[in-house]
PDB file of N, CA and C in Angstrom:
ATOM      1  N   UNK A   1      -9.307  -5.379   9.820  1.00  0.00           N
ATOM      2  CA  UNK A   1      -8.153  -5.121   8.968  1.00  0.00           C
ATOM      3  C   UNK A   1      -6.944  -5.877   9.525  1.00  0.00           C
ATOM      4  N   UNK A   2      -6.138  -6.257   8.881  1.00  0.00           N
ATOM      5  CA  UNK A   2      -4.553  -6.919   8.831  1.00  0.00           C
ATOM      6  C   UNK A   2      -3.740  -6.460   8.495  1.00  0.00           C
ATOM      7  N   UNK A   3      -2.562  -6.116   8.740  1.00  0.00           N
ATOM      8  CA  UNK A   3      -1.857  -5.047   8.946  1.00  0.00           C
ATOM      9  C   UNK A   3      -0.824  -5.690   8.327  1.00  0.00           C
ATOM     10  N   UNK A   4       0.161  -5.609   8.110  1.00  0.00           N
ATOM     11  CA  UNK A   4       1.796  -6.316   7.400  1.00  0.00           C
ATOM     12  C   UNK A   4       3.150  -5.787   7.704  1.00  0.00           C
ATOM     13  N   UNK A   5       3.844  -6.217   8.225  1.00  0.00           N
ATOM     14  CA  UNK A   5       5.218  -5.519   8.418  1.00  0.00           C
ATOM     15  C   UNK A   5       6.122  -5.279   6.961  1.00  0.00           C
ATOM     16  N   UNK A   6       7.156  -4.929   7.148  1.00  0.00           N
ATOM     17  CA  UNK A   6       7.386  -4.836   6.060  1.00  0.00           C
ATOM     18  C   UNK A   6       8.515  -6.410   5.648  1.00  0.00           C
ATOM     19  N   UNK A   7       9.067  -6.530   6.828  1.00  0.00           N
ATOM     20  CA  UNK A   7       9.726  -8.127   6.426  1.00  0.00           C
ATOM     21  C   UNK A   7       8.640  -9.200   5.594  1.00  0.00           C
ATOM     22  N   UNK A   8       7.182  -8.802   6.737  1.00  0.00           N
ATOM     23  CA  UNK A   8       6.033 -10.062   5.690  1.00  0.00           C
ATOM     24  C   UNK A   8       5.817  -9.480   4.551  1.00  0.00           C
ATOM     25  N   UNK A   9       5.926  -8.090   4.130  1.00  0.00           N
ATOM     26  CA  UNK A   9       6.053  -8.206   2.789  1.00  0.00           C
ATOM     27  C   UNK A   9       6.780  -8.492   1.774  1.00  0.00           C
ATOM     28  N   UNK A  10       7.689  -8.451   2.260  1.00  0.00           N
ATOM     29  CA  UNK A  10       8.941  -8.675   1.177  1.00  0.00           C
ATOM     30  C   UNK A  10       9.384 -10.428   1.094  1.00  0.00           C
ATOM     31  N   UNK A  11       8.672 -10.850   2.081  1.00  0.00           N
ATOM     32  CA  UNK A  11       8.646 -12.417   2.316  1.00  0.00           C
ATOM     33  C   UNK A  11       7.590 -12.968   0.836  1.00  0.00           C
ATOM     34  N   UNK A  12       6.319 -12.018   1.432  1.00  0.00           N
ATOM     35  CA  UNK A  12       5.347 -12.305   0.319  1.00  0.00           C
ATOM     36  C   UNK A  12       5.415 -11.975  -1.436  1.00  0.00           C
ATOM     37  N   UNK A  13       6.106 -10.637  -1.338  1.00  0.00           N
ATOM     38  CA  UNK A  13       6.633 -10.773  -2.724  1.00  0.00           C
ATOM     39  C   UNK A  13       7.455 -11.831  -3.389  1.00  0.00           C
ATOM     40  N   UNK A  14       8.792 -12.073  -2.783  1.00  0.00           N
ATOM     41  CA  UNK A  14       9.343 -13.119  -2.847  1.00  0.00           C
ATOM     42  C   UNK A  14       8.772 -14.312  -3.366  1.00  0.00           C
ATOM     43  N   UNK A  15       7.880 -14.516  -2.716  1.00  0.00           N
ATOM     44  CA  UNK A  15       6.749 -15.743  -2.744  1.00  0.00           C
ATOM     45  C   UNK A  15       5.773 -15.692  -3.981  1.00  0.00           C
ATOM     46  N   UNK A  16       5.804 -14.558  -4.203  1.00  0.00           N
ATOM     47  CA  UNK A  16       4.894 -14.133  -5.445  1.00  0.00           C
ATOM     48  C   UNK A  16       3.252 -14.369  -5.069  1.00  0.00           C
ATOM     49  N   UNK A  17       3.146 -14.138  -4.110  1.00  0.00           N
ATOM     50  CA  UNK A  17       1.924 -14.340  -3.108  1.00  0.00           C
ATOM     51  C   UNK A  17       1.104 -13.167  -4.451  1.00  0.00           C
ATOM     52  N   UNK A  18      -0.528 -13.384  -4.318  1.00  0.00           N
ATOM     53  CA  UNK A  18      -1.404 -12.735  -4.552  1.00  0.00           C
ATOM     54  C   UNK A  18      -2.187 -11.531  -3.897  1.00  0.00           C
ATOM     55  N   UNK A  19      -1.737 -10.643  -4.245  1.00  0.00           N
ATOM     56  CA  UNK A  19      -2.516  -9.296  -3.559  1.00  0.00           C
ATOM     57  C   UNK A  19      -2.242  -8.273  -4.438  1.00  0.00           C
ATOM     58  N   UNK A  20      -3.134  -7.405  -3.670  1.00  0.00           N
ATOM     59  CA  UNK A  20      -2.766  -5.852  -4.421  1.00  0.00           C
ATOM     60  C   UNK A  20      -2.274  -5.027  -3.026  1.00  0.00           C
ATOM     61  N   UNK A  21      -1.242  -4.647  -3.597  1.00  0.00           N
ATOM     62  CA  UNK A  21      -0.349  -3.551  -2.940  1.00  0.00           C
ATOM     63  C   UNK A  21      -0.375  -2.391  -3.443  1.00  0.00           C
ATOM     64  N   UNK A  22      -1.048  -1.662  -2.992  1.00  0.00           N
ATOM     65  CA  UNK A  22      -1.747  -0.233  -3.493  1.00  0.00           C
ATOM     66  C   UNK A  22      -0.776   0.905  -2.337  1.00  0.00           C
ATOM     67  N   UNK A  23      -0.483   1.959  -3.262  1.00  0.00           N
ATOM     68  CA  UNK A  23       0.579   2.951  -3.113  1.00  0.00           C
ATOM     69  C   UNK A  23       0.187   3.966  -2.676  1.00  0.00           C
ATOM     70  N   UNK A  24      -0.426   5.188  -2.013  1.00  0.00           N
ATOM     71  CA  UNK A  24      -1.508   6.247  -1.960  1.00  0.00           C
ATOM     72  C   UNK A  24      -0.662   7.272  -2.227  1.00  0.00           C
ATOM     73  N   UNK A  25       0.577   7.282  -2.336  1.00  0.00           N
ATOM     74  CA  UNK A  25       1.540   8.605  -2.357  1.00  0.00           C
ATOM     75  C   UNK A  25       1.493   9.838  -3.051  1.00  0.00           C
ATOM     76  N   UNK A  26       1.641  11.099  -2.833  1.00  0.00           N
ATOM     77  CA  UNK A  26       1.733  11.736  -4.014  1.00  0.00           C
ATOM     78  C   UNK A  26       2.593  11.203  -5.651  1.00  0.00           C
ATOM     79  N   UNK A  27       2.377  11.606  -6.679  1.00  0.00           N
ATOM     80  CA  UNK A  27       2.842  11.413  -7.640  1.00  0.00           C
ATOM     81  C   UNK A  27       4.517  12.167  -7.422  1.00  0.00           C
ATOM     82  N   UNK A  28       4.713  12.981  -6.696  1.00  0.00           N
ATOM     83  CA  UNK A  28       6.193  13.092  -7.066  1.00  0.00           C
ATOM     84  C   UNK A  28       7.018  12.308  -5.791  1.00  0.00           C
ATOM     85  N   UNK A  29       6.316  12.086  -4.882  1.00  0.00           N
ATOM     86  CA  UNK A  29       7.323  11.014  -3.773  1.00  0.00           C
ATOM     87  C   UNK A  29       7.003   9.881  -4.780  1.00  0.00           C
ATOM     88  N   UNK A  30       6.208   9.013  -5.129  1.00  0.00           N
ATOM     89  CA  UNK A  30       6.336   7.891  -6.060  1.00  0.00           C
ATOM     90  C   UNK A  30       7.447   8.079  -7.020  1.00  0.00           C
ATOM     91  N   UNK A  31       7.623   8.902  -7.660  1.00  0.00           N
ATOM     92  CA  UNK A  31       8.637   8.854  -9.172  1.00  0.00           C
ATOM     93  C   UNK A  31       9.870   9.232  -8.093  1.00  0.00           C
ATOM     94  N   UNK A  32       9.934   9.201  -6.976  1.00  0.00           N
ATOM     95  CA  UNK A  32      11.207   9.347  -6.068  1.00  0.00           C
ATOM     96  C   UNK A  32      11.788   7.799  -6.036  1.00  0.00           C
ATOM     97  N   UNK A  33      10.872   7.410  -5.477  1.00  0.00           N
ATOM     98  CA  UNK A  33      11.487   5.390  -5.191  1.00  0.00           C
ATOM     99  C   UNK A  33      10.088   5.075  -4.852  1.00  0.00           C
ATOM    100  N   UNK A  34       9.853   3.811  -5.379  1.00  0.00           N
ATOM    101  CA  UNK A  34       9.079   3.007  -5.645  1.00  0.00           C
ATOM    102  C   UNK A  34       8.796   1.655  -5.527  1.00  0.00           C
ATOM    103  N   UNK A  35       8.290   0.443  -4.458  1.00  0.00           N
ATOM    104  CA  UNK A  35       8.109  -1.131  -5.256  1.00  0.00           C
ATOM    105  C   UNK A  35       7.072  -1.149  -5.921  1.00  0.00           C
ATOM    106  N   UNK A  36       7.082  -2.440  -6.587  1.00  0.00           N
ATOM    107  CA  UNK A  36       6.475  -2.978  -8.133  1.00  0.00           C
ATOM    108  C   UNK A  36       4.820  -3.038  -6.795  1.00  0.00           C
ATOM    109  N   UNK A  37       4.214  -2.178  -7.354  1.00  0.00           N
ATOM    110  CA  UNK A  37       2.336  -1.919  -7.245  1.00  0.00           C
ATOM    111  C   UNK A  37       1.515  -1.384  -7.872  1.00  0.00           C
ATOM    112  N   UNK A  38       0.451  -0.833  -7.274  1.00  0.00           N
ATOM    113  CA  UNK A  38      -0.115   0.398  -8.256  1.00  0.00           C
ATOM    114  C   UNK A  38      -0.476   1.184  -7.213  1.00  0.00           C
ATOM    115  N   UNK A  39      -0.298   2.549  -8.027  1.00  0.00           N
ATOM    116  CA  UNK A  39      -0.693   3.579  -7.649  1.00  0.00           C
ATOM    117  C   UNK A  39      -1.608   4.460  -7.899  1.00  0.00           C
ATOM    118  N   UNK A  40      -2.330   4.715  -6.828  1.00  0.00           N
ATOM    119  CA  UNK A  40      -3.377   5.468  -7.070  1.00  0.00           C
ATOM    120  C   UNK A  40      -3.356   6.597  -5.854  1.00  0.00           C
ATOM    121  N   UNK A  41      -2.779   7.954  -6.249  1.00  0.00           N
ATOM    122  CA  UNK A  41      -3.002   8.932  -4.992  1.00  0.00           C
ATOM    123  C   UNK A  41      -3.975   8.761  -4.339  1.00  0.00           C
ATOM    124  N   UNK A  42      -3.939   9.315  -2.974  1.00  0.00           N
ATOM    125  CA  UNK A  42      -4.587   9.498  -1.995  1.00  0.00           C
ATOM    126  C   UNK A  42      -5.945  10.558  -2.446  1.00  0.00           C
ATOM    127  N   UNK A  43      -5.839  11.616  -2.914  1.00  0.00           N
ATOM    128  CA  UNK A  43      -6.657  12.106  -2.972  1.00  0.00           C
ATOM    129  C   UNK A  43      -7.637  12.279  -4.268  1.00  0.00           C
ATOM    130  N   UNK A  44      -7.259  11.060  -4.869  1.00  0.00           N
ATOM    131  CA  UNK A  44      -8.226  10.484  -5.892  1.00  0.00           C
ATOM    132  C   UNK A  44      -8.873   8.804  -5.773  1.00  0.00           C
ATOM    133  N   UNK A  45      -8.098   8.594  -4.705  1.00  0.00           N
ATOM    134  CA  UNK A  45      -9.243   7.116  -4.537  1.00  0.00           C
ATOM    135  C   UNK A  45     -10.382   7.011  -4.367  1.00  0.00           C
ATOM    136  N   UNK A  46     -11.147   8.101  -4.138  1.00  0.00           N
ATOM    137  CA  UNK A  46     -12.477   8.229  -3.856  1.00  0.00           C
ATOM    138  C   UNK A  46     -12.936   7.742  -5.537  1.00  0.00           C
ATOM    139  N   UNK A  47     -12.455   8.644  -6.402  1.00  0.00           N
ATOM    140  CA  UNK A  47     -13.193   8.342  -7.791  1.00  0.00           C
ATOM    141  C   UNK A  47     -12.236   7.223  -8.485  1.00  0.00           C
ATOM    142  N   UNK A  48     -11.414   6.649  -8.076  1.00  0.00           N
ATOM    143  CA  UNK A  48     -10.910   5.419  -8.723  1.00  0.00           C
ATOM    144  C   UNK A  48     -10.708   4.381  -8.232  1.00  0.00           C
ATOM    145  N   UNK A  49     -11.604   4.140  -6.817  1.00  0.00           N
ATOM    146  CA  UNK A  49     -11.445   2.813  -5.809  1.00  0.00           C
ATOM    147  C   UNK A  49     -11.789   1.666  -6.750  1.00  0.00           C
ATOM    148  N   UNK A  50     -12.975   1.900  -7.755  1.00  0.00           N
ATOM    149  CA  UNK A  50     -13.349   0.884  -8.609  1.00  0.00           C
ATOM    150  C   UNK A  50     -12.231   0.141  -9.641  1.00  0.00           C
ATOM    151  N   UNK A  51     -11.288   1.006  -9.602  1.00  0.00           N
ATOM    152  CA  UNK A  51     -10.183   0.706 -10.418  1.00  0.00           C
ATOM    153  C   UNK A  51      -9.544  -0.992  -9.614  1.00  0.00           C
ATOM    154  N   UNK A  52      -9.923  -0.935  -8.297  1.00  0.00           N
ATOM    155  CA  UNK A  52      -9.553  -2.107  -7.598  1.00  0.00           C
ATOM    156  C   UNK A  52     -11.005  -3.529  -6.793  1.00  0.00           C
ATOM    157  N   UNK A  53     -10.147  -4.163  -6.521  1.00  0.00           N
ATOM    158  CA  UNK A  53     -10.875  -5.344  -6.590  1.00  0.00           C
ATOM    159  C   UNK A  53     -11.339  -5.619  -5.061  1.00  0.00           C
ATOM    160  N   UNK A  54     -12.055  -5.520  -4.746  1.00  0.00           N
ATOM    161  CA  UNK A  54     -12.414  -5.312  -3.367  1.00  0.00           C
ATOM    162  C   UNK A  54     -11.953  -6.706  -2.572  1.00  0.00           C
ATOM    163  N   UNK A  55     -12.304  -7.792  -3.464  1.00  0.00           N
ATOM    164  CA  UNK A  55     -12.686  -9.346  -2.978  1.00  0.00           C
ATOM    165  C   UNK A  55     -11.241  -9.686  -2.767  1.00  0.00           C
ATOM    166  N   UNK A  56     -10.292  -8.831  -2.902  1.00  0.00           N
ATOM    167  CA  UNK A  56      -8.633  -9.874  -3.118  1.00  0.00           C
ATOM    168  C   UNK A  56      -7.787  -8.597  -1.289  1.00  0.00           C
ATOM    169  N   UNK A  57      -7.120  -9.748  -1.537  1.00  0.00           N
ATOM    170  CA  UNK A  57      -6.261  -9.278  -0.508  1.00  0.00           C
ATOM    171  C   UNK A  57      -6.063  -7.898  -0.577  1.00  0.00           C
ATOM    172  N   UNK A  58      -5.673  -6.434   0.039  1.00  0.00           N
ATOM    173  CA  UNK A  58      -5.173  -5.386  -0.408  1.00  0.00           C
ATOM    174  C   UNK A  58      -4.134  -5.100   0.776  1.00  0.00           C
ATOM    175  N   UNK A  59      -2.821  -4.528   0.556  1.00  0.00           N
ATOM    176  CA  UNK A  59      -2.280  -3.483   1.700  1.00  0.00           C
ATOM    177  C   UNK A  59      -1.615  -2.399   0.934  1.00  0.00           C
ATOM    178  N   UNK A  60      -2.069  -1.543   1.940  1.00  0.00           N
ATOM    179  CA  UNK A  60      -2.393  -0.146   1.289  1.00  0.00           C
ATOM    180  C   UNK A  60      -0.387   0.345   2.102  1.00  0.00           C
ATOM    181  N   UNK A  61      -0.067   1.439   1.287  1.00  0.00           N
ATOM    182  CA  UNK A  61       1.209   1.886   1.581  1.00  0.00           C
ATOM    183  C   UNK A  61       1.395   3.788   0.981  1.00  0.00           C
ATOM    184  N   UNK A  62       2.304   4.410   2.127  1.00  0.00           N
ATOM    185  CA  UNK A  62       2.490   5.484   1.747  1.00  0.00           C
ATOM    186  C   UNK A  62       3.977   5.310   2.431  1.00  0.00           C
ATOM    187  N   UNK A  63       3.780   6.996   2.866  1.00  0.00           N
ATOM    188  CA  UNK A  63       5.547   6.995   3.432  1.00  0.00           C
ATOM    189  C   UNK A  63       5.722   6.254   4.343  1.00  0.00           C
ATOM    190  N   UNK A  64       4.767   6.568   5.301  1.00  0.00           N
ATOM    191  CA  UNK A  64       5.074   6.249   6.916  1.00  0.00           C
ATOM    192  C   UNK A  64       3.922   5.302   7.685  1.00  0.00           C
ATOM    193  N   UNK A  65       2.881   5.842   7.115  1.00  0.00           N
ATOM    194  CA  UNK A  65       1.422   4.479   7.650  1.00  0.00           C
ATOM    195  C   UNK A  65       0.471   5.119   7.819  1.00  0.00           C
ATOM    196  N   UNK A  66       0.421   6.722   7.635  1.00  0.00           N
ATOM    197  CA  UNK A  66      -1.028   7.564   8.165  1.00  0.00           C
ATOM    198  C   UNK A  66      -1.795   7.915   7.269  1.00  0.00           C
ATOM    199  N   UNK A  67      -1.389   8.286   6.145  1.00  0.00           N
ATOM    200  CA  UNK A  67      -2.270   8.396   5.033  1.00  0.00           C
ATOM    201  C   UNK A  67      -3.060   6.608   4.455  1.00  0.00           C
ATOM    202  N   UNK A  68      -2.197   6.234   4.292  1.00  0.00           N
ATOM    203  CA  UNK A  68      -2.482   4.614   4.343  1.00  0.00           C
ATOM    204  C   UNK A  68      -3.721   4.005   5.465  1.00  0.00           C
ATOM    205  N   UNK A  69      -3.245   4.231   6.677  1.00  0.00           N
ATOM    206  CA  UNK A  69      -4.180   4.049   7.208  1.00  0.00           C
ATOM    207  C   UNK A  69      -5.864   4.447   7.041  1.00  0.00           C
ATOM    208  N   UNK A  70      -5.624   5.548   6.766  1.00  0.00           N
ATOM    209  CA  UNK A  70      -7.033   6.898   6.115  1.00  0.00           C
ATOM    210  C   UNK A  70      -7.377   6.083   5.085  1.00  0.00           C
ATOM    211  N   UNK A  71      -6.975   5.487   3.859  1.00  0.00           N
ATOM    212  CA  UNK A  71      -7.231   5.275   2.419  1.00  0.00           C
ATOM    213  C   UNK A  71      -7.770   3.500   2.928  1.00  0.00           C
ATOM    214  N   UNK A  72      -7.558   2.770   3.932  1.00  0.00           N
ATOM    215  CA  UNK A  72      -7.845   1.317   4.342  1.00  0.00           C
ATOM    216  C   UNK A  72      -8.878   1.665   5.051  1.00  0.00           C
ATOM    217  N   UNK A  73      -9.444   2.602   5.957  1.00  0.00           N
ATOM    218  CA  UNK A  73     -10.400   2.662   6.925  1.00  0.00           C
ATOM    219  C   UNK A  73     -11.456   2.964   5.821  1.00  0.00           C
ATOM    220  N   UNK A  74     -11.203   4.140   4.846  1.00  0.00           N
ATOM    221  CA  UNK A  74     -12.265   4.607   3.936  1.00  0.00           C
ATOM    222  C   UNK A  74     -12.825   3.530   2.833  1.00  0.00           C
ATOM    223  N   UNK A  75     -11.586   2.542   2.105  1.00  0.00           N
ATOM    224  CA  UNK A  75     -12.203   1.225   1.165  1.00  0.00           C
ATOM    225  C   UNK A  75     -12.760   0.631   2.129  1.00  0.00           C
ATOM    226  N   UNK A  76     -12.693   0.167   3.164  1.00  0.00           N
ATOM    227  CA  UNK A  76     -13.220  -0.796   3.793  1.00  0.00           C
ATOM    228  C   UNK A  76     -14.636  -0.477   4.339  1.00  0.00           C
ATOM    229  N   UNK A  77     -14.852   0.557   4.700  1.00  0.00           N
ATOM    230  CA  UNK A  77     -16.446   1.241   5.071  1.00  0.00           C
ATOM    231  C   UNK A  77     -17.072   1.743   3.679  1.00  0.00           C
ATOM    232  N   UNK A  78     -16.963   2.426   2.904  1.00  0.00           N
ATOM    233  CA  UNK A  78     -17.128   2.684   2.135  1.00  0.00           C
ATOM    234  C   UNK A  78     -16.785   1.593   0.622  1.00  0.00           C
ATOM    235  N   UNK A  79     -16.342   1.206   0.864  1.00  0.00           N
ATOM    236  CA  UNK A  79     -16.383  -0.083  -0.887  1.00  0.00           C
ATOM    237  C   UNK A  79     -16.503  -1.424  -0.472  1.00  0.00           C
ATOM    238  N   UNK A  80     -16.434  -1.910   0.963  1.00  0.00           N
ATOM    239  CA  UNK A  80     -16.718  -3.091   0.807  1.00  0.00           C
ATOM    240  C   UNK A  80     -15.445  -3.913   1.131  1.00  0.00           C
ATOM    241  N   UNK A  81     -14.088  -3.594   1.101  1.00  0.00           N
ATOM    242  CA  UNK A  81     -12.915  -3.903   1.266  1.00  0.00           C
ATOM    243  C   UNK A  81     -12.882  -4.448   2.678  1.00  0.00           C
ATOM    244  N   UNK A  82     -12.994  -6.180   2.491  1.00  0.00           N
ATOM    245  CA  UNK A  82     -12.679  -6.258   4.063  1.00  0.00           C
ATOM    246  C   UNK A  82     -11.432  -7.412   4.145  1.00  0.00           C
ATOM    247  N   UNK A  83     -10.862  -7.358   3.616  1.00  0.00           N
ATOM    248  CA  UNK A  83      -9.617  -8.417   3.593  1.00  0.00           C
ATOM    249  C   UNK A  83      -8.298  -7.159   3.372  1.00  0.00           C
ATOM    250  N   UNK A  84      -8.421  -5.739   3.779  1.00  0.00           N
ATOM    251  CA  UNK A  84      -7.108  -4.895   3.971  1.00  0.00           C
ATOM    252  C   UNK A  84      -6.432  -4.365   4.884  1.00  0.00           C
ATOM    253  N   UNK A  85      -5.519  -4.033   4.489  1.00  0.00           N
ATOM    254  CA  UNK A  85      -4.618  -3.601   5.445  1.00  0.00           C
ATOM    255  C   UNK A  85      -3.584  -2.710   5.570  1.00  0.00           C
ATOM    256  N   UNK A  86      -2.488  -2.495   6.526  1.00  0.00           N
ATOM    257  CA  UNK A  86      -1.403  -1.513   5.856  1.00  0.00           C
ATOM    258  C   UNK A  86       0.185  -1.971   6.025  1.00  0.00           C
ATOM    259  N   UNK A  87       0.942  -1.345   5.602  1.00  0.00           N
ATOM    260  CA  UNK A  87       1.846  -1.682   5.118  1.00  0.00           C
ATOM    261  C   UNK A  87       2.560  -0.596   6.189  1.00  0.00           C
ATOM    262  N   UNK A  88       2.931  -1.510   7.655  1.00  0.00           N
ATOM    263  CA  UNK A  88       3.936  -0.621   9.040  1.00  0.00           C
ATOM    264  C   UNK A  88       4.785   0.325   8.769  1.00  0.00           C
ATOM    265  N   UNK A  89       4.700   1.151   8.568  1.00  0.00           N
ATOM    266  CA  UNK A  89       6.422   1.820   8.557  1.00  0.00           C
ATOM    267  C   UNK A  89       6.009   2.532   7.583  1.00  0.00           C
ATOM    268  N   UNK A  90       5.644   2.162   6.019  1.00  0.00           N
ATOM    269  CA  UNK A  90       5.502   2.404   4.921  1.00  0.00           C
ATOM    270  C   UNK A  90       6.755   2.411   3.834  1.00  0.00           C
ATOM    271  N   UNK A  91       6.582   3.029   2.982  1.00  0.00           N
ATOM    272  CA  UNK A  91       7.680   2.980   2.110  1.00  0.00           C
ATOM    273  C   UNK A  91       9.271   3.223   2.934  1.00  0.00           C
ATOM    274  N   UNK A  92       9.151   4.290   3.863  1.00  0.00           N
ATOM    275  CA  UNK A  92      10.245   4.695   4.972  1.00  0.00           C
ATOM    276  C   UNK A  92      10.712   3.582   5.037  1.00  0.00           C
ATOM    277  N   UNK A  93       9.587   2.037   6.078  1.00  0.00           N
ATOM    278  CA  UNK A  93      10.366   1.075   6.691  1.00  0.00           C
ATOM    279  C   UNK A  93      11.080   0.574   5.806  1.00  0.00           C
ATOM    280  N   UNK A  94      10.560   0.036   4.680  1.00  0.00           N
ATOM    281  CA  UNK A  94      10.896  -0.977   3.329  1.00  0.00           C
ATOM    282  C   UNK A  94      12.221  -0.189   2.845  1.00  0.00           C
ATOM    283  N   UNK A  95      12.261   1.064   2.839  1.00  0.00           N
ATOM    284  CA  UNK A  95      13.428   1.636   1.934  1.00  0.00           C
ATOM    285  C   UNK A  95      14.735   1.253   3.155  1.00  0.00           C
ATOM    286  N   UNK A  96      14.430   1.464   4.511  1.00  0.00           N
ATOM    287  CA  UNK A  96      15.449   1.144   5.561  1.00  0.00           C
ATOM    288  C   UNK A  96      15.382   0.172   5.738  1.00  0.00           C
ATOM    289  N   UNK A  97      14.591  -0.899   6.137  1.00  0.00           N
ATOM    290  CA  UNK A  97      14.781  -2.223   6.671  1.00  0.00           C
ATOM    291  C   UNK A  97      15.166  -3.311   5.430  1.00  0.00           C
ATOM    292  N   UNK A  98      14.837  -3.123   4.261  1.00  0.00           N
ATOM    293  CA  UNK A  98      14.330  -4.098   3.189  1.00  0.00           C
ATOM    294  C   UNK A  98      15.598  -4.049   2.336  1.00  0.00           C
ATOM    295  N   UNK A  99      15.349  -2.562   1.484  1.00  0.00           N
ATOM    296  CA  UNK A  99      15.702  -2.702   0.284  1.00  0.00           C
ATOM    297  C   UNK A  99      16.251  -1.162   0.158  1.00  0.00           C
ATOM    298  N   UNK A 100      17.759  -0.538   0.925  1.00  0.00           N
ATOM    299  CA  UNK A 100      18.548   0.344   0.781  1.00  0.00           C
ATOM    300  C   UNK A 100      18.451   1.324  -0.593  1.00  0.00           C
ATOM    301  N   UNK A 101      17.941   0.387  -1.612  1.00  0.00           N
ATOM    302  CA  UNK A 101      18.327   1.503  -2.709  1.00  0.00           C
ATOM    303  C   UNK A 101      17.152   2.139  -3.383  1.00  0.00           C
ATOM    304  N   UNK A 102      15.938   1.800  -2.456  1.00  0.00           N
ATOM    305  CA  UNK A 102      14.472   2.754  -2.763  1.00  0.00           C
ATOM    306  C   UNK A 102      14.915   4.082  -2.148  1.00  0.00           C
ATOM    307  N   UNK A 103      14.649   4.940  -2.661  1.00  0.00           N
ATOM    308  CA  UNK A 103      14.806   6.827  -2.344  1.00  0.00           C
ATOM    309  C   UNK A 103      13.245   6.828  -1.942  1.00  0.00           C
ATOM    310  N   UNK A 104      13.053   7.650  -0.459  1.00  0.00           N
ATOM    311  CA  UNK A 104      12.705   8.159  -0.102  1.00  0.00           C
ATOM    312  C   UNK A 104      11.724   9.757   0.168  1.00  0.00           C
TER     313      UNK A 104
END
């Protein structure tokens, strides 16, 4: 797995780089603050991993990096996902380091 800070992400968006940036959050911290991804809770990726593409880049993101971490160890043993990773800090770092006006 490959891991991403949150500066290389926001480098890579910028860039309009190719990946999926997958969200694991509950549904009400998401409708709190949000970047442009998809979301799929944590405790439904089991029945909607197929919803994603195993073969493409992925970094996985929550608040802080631990649930994230859990949801990258499980695609990757379990679906085949071997080009993922997580997203340091998580939404926390990005809302402080990045981009001030994501809520928390």
């Amino acid at each position: 797995m490959k891991d991403i800070s949150v500066q290389q992400l926001a480098a890579a968006l910028k860039q309009n780089k190719t990946f999926i940036l997958l969200d694991v959050r509950e549904n009400y911290e998401f409708k709190i603050g949000h970047i442009a991804c998809v979301h799929i809770p944590m405790d439904e990726i089991p029945k909607r991993a197929s919803e994603l593409d195993c073969q493409k880049e992925t970094y996985v993101m929550c608040r802080s990096g631990k649930r994230a971490a859990a949801v990258a160890n499980f695609l990757n043993t379990n679906h085949n996902f071997s080009n993922i990773g997580i997203v340091i800090g998580g939404v926390e770092a990005y809302a402080n380091e990045i981009d001030q006006s994501i809520e928390v």
